[in-house]
C-alpha atoms as a PDB file:
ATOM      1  CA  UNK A   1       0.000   0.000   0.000  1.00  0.00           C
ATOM      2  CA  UNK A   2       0.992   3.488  -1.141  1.00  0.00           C
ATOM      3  CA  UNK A   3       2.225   5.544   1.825  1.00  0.00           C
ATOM      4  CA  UNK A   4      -0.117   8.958   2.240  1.00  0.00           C
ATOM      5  CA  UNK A   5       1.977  12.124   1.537  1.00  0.00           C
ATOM      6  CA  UNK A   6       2.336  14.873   3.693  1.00  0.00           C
ATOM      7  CA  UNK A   7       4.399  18.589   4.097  1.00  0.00           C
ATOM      8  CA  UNK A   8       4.925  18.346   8.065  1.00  0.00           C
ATOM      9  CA  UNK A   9       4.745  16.341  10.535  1.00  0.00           C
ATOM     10  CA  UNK A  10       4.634  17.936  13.494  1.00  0.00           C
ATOM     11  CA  UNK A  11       5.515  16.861  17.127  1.00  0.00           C
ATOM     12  CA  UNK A  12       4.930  18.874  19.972  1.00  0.00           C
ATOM     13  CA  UNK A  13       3.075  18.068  23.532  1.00  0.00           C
ATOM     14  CA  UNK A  14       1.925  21.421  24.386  1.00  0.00           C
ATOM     15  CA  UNK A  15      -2.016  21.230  23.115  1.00  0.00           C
ATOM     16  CA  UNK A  16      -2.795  25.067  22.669  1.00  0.00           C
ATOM     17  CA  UNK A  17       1.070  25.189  20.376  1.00  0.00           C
ATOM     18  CA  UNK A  18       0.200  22.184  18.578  1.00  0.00           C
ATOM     19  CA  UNK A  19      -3.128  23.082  17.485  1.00  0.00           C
ATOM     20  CA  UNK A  20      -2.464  26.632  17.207  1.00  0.00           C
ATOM     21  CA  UNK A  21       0.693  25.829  14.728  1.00  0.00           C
ATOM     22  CA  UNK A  22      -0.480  23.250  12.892  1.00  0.00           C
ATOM     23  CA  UNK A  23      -3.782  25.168  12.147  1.00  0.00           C
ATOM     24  CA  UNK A  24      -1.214  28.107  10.969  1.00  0.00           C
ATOM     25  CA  UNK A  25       0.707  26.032   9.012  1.00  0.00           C
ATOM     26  CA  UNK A  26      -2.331  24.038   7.201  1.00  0.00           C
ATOM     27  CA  UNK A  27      -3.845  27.908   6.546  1.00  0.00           C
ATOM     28  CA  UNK A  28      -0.523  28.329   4.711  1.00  0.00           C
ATOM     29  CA  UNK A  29      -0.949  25.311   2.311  1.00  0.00           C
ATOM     30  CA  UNK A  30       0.753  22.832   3.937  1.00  0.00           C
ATOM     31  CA  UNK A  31      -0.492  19.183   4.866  1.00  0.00           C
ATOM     32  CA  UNK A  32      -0.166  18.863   8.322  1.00  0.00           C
ATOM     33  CA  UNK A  33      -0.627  16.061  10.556  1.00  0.00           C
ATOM     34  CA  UNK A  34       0.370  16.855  14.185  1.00  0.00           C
ATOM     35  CA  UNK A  35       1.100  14.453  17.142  1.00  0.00           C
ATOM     36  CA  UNK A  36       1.494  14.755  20.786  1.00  0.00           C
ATOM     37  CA  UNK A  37       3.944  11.906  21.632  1.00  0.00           C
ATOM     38  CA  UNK A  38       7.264  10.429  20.221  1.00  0.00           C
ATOM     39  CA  UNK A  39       5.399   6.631  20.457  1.00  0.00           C
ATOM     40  CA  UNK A  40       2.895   8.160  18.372  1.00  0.00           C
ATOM     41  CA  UNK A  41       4.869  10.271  15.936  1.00  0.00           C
ATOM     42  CA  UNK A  42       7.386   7.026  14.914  1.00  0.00           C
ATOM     43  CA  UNK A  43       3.600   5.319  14.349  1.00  0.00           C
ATOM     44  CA  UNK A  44       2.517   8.192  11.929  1.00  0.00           C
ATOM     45  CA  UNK A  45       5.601   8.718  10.525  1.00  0.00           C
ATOM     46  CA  UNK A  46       5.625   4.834   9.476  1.00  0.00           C
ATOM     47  CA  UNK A  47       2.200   5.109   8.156  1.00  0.00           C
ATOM     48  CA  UNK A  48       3.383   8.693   5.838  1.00  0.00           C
ATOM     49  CA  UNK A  49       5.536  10.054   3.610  1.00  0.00           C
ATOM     50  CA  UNK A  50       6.950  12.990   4.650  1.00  0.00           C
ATOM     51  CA  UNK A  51       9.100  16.011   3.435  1.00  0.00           C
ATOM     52  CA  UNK A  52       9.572  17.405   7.241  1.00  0.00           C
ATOM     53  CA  UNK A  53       9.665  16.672  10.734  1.00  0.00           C
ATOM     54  CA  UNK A  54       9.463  19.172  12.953  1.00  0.00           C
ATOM     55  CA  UNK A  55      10.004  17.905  16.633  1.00  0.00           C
ATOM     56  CA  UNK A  56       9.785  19.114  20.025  1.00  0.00           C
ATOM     57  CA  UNK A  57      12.899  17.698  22.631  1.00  0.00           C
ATOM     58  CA  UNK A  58      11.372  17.075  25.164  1.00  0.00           C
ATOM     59  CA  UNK A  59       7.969  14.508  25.060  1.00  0.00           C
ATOM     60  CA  UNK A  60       5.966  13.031  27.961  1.00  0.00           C
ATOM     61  CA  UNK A  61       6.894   9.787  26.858  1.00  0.00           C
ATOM     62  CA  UNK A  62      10.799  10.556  25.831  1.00  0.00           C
ATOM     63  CA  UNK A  63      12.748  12.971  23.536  1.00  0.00           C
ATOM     64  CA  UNK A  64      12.699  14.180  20.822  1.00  0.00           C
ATOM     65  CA  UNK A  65      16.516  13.610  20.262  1.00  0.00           C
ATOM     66  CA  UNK A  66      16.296   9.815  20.997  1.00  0.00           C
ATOM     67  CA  UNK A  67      13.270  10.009  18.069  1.00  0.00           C
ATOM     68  CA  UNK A  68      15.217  11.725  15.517  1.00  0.00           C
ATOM     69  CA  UNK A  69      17.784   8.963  16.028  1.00  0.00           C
ATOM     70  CA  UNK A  70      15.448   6.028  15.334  1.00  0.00           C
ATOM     71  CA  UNK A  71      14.059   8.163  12.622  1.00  0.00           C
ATOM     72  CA  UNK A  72      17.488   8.906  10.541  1.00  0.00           C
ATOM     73  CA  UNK A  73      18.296   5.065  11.036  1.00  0.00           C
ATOM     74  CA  UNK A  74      15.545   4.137   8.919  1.00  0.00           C
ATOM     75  CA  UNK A  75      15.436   7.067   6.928  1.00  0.00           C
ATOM     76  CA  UNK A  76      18.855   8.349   6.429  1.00  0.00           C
ATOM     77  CA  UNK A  77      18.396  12.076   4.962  1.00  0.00           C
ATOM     78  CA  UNK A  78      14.821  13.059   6.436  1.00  0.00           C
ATOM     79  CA  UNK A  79      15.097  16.445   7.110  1.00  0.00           C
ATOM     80  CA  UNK A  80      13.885  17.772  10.840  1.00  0.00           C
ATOM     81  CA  UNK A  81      13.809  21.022  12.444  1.00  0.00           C
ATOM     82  CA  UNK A  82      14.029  20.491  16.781  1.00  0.00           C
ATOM     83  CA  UNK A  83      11.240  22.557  18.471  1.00  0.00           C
ATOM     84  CA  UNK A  84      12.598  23.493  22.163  1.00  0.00           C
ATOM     85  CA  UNK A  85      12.110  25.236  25.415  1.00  0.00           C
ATOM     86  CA  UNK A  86      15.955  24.531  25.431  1.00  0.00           C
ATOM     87  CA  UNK A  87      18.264  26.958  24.781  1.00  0.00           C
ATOM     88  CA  UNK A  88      21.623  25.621  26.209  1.00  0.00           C
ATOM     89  CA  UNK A  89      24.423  25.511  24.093  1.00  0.00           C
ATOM     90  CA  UNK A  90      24.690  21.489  24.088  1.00  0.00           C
ATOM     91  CA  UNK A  91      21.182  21.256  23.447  1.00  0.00           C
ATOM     92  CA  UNK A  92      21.686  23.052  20.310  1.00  0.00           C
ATOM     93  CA  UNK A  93      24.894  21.459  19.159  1.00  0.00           C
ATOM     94  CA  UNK A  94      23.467  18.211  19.865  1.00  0.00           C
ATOM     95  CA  UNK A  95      20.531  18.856  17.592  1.00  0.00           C
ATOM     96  CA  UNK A  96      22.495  19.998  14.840  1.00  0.00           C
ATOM     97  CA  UNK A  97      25.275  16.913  15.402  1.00  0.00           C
ATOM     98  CA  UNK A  98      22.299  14.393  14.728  1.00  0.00           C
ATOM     99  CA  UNK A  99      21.904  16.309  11.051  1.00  0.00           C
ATOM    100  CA  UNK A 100      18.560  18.385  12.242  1.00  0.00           C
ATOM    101  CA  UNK A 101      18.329  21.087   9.505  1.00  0.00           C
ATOM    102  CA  UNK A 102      17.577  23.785  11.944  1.00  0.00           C
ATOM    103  CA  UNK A 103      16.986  24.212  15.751  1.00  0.00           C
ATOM    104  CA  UNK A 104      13.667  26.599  16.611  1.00  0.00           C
ATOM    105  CA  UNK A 105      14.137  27.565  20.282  1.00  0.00           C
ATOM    106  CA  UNK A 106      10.559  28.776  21.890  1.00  0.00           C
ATOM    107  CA  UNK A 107       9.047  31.478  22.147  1.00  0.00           C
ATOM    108  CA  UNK A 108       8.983  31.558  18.280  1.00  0.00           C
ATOM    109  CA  UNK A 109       8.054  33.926  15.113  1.00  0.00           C
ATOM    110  CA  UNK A 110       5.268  32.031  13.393  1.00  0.00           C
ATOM    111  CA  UNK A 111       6.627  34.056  10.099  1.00  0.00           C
ATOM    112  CA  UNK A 112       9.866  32.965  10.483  1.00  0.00           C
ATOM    113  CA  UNK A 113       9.600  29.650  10.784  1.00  0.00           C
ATOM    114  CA  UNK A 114       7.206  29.829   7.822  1.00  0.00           C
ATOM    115  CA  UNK A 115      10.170  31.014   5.861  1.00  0.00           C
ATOM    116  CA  UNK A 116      12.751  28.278   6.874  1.00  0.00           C
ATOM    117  CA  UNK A 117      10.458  25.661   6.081  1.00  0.00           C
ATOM    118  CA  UNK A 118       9.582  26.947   2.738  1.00  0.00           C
ATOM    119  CA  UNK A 119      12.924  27.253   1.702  1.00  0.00           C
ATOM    120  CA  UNK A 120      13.857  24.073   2.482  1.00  0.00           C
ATOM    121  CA  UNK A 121      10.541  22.164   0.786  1.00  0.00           C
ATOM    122  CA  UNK A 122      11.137  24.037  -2.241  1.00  0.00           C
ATOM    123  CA  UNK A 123      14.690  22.638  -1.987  1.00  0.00           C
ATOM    124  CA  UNK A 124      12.520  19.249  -2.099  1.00  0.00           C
ATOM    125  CA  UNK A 125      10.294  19.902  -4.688  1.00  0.00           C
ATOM    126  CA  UNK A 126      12.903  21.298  -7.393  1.00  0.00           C
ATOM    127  CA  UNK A 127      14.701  17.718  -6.771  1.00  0.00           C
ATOM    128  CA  UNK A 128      11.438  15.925  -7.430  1.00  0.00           C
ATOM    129  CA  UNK A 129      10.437  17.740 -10.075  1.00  0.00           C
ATOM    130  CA  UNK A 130      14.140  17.628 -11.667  1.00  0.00           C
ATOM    131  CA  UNK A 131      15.477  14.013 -11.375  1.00  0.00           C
ATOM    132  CA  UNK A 132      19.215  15.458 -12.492  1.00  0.00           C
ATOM    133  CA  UNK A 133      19.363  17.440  -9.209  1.00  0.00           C
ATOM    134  CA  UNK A 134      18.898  13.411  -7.298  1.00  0.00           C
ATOM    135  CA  UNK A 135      21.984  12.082  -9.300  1.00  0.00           C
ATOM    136  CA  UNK A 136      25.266  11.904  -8.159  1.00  0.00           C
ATOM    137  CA  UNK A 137      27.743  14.956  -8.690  1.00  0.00           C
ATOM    138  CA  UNK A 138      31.664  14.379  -9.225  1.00  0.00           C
ATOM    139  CA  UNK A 139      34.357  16.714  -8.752  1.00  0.00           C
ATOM    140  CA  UNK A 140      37.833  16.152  -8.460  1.00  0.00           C
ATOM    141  CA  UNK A 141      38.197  12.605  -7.009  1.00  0.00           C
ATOM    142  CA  UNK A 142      35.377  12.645  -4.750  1.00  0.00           C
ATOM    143  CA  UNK A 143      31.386  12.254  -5.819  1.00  0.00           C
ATOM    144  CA  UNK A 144      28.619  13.661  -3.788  1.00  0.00           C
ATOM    145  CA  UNK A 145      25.238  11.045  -3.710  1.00  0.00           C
ATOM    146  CA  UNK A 146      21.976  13.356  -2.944  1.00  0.00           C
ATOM    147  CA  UNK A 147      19.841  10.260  -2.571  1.00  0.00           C
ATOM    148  CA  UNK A 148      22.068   8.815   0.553  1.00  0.00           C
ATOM    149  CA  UNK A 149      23.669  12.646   1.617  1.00  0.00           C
ATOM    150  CA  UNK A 150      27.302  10.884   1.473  1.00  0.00           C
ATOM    151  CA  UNK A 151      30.570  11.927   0.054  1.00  0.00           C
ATOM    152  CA  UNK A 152      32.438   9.058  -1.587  1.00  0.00           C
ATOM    153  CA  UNK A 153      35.808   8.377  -3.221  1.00  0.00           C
ATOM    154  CA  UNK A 154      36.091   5.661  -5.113  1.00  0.00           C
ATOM    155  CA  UNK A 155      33.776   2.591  -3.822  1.00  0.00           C
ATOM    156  CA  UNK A 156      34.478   3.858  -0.311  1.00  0.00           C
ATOM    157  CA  UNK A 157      32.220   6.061   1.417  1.00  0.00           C
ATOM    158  CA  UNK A 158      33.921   9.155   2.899  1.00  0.00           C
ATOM    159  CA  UNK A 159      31.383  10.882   4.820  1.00  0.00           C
ATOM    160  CA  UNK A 160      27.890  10.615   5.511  1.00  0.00           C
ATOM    161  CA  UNK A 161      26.695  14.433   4.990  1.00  0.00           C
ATOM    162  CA  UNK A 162      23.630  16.498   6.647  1.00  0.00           C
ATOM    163  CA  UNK A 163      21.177  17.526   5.007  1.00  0.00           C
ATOM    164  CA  UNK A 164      22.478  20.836   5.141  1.00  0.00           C
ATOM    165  CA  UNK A 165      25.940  20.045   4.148  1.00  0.00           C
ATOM    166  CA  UNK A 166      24.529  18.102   1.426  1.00  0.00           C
ATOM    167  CA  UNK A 167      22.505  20.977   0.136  1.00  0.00           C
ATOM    168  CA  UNK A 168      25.310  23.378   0.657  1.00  0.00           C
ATOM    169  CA  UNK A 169      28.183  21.063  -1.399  1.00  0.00           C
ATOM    170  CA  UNK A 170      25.464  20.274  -3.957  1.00  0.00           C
ATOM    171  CA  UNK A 171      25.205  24.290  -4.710  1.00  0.00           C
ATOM    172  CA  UNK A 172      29.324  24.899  -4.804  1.00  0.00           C
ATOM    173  CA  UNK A 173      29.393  22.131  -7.377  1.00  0.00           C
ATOM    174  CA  UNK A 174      27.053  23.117  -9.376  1.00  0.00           C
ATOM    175  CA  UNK A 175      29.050  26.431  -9.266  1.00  0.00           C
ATOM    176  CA  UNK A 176      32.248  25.731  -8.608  1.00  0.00           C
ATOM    177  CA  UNK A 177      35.242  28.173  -9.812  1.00  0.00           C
ATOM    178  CA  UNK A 178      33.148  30.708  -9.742  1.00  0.00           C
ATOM    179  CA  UNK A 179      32.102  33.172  -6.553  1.00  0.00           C
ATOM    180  CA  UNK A 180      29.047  32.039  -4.920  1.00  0.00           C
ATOM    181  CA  UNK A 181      27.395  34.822  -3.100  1.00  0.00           C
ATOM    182  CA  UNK A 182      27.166  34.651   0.811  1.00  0.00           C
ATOM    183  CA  UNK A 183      23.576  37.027   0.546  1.00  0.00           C
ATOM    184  CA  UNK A 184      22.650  34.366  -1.729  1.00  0.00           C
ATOM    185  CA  UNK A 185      23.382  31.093   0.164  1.00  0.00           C
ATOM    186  CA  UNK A 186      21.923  32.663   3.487  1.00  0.00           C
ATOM    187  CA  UNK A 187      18.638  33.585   1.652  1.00  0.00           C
ATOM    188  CA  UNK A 188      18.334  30.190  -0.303  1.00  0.00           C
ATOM    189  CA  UNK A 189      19.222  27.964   2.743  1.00  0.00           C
ATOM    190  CA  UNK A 190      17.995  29.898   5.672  1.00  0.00           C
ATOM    191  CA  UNK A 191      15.555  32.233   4.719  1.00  0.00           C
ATOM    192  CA  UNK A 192      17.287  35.917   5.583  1.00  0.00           C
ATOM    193  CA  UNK A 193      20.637  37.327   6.441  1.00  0.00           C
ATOM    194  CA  UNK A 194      20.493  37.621  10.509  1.00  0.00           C
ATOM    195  CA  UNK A 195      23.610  37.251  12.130  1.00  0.00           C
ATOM    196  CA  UNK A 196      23.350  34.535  13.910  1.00  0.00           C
ATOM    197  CA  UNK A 197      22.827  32.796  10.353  1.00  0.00           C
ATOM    198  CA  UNK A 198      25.287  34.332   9.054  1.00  0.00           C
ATOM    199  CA  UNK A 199      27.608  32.683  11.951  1.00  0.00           C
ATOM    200  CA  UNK A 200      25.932  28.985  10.922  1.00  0.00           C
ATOM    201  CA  UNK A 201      26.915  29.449   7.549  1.00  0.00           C
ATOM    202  CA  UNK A 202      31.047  30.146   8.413  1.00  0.00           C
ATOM    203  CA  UNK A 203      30.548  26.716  10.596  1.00  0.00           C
ATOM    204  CA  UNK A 204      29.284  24.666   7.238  1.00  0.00           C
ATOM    205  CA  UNK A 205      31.965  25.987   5.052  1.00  0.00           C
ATOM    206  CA  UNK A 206      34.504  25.091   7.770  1.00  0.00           C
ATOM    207  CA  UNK A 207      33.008  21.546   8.162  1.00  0.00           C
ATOM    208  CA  UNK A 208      33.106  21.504   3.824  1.00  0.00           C
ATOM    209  CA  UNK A 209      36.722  22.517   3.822  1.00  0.00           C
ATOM    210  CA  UNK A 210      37.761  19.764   6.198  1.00  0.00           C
ATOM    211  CA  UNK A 211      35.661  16.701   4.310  1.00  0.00           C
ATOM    212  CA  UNK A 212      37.456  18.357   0.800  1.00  0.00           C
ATOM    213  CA  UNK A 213      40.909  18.366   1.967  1.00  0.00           C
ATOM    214  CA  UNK A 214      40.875  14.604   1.017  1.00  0.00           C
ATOM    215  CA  UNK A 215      41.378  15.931  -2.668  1.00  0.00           C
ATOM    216  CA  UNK A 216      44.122  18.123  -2.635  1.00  0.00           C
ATOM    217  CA  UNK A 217      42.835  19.756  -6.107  1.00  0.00           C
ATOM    218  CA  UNK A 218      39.825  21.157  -4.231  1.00  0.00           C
ATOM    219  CA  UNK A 219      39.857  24.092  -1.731  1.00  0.00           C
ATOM    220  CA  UNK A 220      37.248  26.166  -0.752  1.00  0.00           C
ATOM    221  CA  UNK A 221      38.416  30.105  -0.998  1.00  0.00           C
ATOM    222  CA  UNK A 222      36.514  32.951   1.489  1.00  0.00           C
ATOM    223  CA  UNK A 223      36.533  36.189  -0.410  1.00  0.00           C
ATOM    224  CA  UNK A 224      35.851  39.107   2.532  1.00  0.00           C
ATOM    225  CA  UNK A 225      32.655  40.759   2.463  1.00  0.00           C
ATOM    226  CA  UNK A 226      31.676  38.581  -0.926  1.00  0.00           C
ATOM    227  CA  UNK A 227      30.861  35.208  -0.730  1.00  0.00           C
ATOM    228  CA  UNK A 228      33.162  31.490  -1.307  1.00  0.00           C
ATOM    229  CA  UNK A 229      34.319  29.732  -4.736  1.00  0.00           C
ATOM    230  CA  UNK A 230      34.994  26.251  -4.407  1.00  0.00           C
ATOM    231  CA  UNK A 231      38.037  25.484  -6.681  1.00  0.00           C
ATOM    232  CA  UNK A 232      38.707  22.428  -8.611  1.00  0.00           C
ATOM    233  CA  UNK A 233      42.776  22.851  -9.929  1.00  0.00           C
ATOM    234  CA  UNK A 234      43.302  21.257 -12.973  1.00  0.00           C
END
């Protein structure tokens, strides 16, 4: 049986957030099915196809982070955005380290969010709609695989990429020797030009630099107050 296909799939315990988003989000366009409990979100995300998660850390009946973990097992690549009262450093870093696309801490901007996850689901759709952008891309020695987010050399996988990095590499590629605007990638990827993005961006490109180093050919080049160029040396 054919899986039912949905936008979000939200998870968050709080009743009067839950229903208040998900009837926000659904006004927007979006299929929305929303769930209360991790138990209960695994179940539903089973049962759907979905383009993104968006789960709260901490559930009555676990966390979120343990979820997201079982989830990217089975489903390497799914793309999830953490929802959280937490706003500790570790509990962000630890979000991000299991390959969440984003980390929302509450109180929220409705708005915002609604940005962030439109961006990244047309991201989703231009790959469906174009099966080129789901092959894999080669440069230099290494070849990037969109379907399985790894980096690989040879027969031997390198790296198993984010969804984010994936995203990110896939763009330099596609444009590589020439400068890539930082305005650009901060708009495409995360919706505006805030600091704080701005800062999340740098940490990518650093975590790029280190997987490319592999090929010495390949280097990724800063240019101050401009953007990046990936270079491939002949």
């Amino acid at each position: 049986m054919a899986k039912d296909k949905i936008d979000i799939l939200l998870i968050e315990d709080e009743p009067d957030l839950g229903e208040v988003f998900s009837r926000y989000l659904r006004y927007k366009g979006f299929t929305v099915l929303w769930e209360s409990t991790a138990e209960g979100g695994w179940e539903n995300f089973q049962r759907a196809s979905v383009k993104l998660l968006i789960i709260d850390v901490q559930l009555p009946d676990g966390n979120g982070f343990d979820l997201a973990q079982r989830i990217i097992a089975s489903h390497p690549g799914q793309p999830i955005f953490f929802l959280t009262a937490l706003h500790e450093r570790y509990s962000r870093l630890k979000g991000l380290s299991l390959g969440a696309v984003d980390y929302i801490a509450k109180p929220f901007d409705m708005d915002e969010i609604l940005l962030k996850i439109r961006n990244l689901l047309k991201v989703a759709s231009v790959s469906e709609k174009d099966p080129a952008l789901q092959l894999e891309l080669e440069i230099g020695s290494l070849r990037l695989n969109m379907e399985r987010f790894t980096l690989e050399e040879g027969m031997k996988m390198v790296q198993k990429l984010t969804v984010r990095e994936a995203e990110l590499l896939h763009y330099l590629i596609l444009n590589k020797n020439m400068l890539v605007s930082k305005k650009d990638l901060l708009l495409k990827f995360w919706g505006n030009t805030d600091f704080f993005n701005g800062k999340s961006l740098e940490v990518f490109i650093s975590r790029l630099r280190k997987l490319l180093q592999i090929d010495r050919k390949l280097h990724i080049e800063s240019i101050y107050g401009a953007g990046y160029i990936l270079h491939e040396d002949v």
